[in-house]
Protein backbone atom coordinates (compact mmCIF):
# COMPACT_ATOMS: atom_id res chain seq x y z
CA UNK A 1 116.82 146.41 186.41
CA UNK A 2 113.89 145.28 188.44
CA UNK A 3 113.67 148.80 190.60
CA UNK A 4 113.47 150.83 186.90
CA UNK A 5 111.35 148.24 184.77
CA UNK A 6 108.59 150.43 184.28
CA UNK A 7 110.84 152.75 182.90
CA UNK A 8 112.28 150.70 180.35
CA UNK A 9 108.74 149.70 179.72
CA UNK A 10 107.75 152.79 178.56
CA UNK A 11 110.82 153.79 177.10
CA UNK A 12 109.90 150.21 174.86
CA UNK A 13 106.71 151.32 174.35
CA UNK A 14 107.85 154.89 172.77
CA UNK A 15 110.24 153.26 170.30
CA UNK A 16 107.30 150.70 169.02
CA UNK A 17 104.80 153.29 168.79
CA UNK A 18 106.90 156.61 168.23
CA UNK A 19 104.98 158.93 170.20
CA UNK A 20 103.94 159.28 173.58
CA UNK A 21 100.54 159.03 173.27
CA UNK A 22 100.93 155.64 171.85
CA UNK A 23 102.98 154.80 174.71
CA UNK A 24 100.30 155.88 177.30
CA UNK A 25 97.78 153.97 174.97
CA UNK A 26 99.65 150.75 174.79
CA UNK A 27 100.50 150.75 178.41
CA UNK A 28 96.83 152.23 179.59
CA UNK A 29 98.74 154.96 181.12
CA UNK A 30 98.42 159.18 180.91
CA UNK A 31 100.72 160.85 178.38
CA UNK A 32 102.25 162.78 181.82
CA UNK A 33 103.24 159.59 183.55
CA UNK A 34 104.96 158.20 180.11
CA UNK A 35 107.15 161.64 179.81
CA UNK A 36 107.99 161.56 183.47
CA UNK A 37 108.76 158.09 183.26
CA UNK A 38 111.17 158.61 180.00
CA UNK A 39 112.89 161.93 181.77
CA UNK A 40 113.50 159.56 184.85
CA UNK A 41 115.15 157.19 182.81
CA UNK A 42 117.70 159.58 181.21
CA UNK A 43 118.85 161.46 184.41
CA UNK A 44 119.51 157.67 185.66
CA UNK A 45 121.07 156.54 182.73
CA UNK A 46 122.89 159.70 181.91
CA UNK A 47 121.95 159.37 178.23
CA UNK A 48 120.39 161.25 175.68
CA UNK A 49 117.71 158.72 174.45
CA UNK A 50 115.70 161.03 171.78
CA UNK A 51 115.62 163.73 169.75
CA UNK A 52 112.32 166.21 168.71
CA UNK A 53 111.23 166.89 165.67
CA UNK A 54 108.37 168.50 164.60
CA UNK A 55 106.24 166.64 167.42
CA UNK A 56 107.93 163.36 167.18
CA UNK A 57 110.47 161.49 169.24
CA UNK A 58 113.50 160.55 167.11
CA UNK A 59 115.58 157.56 169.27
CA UNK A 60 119.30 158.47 169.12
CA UNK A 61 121.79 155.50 168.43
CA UNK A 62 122.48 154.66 172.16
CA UNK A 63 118.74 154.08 172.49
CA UNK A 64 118.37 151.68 169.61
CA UNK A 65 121.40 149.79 171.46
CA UNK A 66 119.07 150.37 174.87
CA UNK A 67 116.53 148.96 172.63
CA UNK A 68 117.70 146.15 171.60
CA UNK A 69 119.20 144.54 175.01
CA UNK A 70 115.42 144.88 176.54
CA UNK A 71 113.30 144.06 173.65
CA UNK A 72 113.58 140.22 174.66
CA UNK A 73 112.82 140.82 178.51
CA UNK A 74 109.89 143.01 177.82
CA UNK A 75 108.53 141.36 175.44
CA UNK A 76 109.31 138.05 177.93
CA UNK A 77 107.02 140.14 180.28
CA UNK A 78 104.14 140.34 177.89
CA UNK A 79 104.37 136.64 177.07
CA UNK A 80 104.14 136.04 180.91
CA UNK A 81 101.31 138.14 181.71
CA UNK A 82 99.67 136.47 178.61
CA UNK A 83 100.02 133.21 180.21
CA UNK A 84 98.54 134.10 183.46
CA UNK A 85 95.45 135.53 181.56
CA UNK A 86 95.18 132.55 179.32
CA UNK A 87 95.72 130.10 182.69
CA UNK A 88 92.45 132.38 184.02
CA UNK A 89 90.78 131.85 181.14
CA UNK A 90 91.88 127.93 181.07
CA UNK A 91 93.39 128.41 177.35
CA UNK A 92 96.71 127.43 178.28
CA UNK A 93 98.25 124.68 180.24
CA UNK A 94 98.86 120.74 179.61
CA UNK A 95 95.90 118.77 178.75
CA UNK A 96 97.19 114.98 179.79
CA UNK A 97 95.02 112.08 179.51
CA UNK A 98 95.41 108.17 178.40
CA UNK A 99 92.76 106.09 177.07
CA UNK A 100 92.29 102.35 176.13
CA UNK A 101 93.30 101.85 172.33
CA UNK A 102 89.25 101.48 171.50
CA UNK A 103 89.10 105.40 171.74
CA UNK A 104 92.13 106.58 170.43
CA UNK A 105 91.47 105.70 166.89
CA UNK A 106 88.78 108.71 166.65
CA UNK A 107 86.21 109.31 169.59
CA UNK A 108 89.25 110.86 171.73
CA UNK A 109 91.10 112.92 169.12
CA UNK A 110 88.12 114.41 168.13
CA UNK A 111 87.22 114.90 171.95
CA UNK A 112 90.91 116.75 172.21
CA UNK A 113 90.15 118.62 169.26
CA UNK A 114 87.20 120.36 170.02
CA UNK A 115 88.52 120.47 173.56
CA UNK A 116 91.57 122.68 172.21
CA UNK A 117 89.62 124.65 169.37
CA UNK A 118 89.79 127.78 171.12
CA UNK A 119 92.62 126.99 173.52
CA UNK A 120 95.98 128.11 171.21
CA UNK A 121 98.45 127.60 173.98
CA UNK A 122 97.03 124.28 175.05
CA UNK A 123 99.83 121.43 174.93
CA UNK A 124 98.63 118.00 174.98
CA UNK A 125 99.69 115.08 176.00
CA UNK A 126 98.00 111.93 175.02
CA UNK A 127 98.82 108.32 174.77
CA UNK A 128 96.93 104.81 174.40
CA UNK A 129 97.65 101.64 176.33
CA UNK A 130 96.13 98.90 177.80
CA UNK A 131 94.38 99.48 181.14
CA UNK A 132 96.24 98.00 183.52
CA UNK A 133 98.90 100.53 182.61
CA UNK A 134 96.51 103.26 182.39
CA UNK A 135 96.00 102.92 185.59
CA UNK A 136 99.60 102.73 186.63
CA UNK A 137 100.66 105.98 184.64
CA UNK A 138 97.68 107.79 186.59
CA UNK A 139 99.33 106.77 189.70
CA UNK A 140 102.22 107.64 189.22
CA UNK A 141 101.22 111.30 188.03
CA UNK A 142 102.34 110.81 184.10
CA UNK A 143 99.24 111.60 183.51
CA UNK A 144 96.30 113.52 184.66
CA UNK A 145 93.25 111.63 183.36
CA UNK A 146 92.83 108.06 182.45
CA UNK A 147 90.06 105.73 180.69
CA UNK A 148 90.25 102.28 180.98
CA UNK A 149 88.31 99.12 181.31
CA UNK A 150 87.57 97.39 184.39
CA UNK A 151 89.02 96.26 186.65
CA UNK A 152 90.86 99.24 188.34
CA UNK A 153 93.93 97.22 190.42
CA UNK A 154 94.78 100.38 192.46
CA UNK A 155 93.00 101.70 195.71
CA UNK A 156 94.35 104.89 194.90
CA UNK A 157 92.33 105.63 191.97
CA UNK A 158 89.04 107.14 192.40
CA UNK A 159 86.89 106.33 189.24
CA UNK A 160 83.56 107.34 187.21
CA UNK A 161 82.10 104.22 185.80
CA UNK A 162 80.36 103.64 182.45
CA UNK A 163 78.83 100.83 180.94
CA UNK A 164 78.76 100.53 177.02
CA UNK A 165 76.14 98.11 174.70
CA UNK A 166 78.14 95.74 172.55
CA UNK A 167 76.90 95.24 169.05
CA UNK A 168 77.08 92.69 166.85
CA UNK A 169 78.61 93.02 163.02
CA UNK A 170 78.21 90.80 160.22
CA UNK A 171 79.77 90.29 156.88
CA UNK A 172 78.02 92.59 154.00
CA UNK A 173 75.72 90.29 152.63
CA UNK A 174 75.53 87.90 155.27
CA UNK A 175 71.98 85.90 155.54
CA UNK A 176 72.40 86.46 159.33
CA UNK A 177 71.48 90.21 158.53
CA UNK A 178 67.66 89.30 158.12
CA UNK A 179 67.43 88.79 161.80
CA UNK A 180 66.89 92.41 163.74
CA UNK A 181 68.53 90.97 166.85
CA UNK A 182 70.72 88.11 167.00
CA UNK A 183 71.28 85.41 169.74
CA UNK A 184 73.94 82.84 170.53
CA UNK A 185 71.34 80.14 169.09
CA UNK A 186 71.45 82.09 165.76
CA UNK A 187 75.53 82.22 165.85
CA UNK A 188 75.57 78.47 166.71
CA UNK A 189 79.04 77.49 165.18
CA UNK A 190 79.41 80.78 163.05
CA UNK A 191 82.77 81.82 162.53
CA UNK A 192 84.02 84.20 165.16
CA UNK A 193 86.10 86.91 165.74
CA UNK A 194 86.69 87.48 169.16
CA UNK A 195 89.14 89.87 171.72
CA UNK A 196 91.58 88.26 174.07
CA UNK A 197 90.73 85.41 176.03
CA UNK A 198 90.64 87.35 179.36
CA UNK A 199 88.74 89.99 177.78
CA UNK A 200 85.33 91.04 179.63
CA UNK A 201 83.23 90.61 176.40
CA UNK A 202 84.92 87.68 175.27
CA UNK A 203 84.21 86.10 178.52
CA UNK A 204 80.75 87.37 178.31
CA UNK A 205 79.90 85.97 175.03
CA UNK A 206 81.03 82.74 176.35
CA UNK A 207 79.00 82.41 179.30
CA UNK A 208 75.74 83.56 176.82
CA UNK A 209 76.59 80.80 174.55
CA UNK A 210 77.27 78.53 177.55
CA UNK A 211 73.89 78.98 178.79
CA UNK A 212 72.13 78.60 175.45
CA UNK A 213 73.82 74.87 174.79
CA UNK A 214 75.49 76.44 171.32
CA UNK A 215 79.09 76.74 170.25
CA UNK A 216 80.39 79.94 169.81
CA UNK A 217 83.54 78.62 167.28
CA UNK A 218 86.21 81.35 167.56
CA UNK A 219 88.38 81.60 164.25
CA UNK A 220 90.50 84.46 164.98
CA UNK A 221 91.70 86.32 168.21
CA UNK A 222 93.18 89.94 167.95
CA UNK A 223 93.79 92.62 170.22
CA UNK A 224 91.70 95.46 168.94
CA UNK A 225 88.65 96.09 168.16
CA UNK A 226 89.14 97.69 165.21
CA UNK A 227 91.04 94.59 164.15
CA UNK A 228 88.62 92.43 164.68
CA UNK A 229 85.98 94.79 162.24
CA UNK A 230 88.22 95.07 159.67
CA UNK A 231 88.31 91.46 159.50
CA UNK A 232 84.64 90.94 159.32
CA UNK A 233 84.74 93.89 156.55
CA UNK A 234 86.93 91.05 154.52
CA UNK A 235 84.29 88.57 155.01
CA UNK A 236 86.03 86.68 157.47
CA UNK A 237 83.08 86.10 160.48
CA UNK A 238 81.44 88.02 163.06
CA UNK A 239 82.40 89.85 166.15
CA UNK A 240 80.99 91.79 168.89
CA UNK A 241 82.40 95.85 168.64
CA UNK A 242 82.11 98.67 170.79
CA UNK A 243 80.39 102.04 170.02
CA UNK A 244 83.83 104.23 169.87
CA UNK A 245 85.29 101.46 167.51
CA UNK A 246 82.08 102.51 165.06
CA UNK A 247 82.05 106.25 165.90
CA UNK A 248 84.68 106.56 163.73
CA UNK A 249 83.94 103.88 161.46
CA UNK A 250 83.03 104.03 157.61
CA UNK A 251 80.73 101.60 157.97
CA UNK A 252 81.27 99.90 155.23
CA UNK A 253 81.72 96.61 154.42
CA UNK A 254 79.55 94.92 157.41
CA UNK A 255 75.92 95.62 158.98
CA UNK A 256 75.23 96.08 162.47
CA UNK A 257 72.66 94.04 164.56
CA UNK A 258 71.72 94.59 168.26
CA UNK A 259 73.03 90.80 170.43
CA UNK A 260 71.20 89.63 173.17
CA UNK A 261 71.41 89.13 175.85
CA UNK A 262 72.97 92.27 176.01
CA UNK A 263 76.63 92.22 176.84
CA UNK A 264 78.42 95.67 178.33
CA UNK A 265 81.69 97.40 178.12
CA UNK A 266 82.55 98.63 181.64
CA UNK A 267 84.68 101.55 181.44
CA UNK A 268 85.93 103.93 184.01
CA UNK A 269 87.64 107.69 184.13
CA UNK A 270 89.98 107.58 186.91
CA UNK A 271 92.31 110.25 188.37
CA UNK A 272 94.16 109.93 191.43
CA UNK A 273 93.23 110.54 194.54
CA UNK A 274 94.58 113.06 196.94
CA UNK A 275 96.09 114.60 194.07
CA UNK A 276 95.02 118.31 192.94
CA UNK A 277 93.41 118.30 189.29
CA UNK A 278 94.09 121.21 186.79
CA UNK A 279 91.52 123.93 185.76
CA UNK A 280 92.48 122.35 182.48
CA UNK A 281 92.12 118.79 183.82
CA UNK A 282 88.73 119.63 185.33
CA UNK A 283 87.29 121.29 182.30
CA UNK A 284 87.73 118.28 179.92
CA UNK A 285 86.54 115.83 182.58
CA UNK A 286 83.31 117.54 182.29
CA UNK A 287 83.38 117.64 178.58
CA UNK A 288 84.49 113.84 178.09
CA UNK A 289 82.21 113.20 180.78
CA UNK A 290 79.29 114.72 178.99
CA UNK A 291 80.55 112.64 176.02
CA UNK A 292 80.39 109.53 177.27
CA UNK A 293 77.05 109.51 178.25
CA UNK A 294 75.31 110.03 175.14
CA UNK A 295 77.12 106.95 174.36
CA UNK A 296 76.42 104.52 177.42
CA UNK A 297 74.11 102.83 179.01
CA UNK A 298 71.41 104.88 181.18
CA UNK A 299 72.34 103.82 184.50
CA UNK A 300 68.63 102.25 185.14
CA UNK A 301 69.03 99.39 182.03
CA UNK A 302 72.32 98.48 183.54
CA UNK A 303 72.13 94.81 184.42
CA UNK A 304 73.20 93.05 187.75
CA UNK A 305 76.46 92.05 186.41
């Protein structure tokens, strides 16, 4: 089968278009080659594979059998040589990445989206979790690209760091929304939403409030940010969010103030190290990359931390 492939190619080619010079068209080939091709084909297969008529090559019934046993396999071929063009032109592939659960609500699957707008054959793989098993599924090779928060627990990761400005949202209506910037003196005892205990801006906060003399009175821990804005949209106290929580916000229901001191999200890309990344993988690095710049931090106004 191999040996006489591009026999049966053209022989495919003659049925689809019903001439030979469609045949030498659709394979980029002269008319000569396609008719010595065809006349090869039936001396080795002893069959009479079409008729003429009045220019045109009729198939007989044993090549519309012929026909239909390589149909699949040829048109297996195309599919392959499809996918090597589309791998060239990084439109095909896996795209697998993992981000913290502040992203995945909207800043990454819009990222993926525009990532795979002119990529049809892209597959995707994408999941949220909490860093420390980011980092874990990156190691392990589950996944190509991960975005987490600090700190990375692995040696085997290597990382791009970020650093994100935490704002502060208030309750619709609240009087605290007079003030342009707020302070822990100004949230003295104000009701408080806040992330885990262990979290890096919860811990933060506390050490700014610490160091002003004021209470920062928590009234709710959650998980997410999102959670925590959605309870300050029902009026239930403040909270510090990050900038991909509000990217793909209403805003409604609360008002935004900047907080200082100023209090940063660190976040990091990492991929593993020693371990090849794909065209594919390297393309949206750069892109999510790009994108999370706009959003943090210049590198000059970061802080000693």
């Amino acid at each position: 089968m191999s040996s006489y492939f591009r026999h049966y190619q053209a022989f495919h080619a003659i049925i689809e278009t019903g001439t030979v010079t469609g045949a030498a068209e659709q394979l980029s080939v002269s008319q000569p080659a396609i008719s010595n091709l065809l006349g090869q084909l039936e001396r080795k297969t002893k069959l009479k594979l079409f008729e003429r008529s009045r220019g045109r090559l009729l198939p007989t019934p044993e090549a519309m059998v012929l026909f239909e046993e390589i149909d699949t396999v040829v048109r297996g071929l195309d599919h392959v040589n499809q996918a090597v063009v589309d791998l060239q032109n990084q439109k095909a592939g896996q795209l697998q990445v993992a981000t913290n659960h502040a992203m995945a609500f909207g800043f990454m699957p819009g990222e993926i989206a525009r990532f795979a707008a002119d990529k049809p054959h892209l597959t995707i793989a994408f999941q949220s979790q909490y860093s420390s098993k980011i980092q874990e599924w990156v190691i392990a090779g589950l996944f190509e690209i991960g975005i987490c928060e600090l700190p990375v627990r692995h040696d085997g990761l290597d990382r791009i760091p970020f650093f994100f400005e935490i704002m502060c949202a208030l309750p619709e209506g609240s009087p605290l929304a007079t003030h342009e910037v707020l302070t822990p003196s100004l949230l003295d005892d104000v009701p408080f939403i806040v992330m885990g205990a262990d979290h890096m801006v919860n811990r933060r906060a506390r050490e700014a409030f610490h160091r002003d003399g004021v209470n920062m009175r928590v009234r709710c821990h959650t998980d997410l940010f999102r959670n925590a804005l959605n309870m300050v949209k029902q009026g239930l106290g403040v909270t510090l969010v990050d900038p991909f929580t509000l990217s793909s916000d209403d805003r409604q229901g609360y008002v935004l103030r900047r907080f200082v001191p100023q209090i940063l999200l660190d976040v990091v890309i990492v991929t593993a190290r020693g371990r090849p990344i794909s065209a594919i993988g390297e393309q949206f690095l750069e892109q999510i990359s790009a994108s999370m710049t706009e959003l943090a931090v210049p590198p000059g106004r970061v802080p000693e931390l």
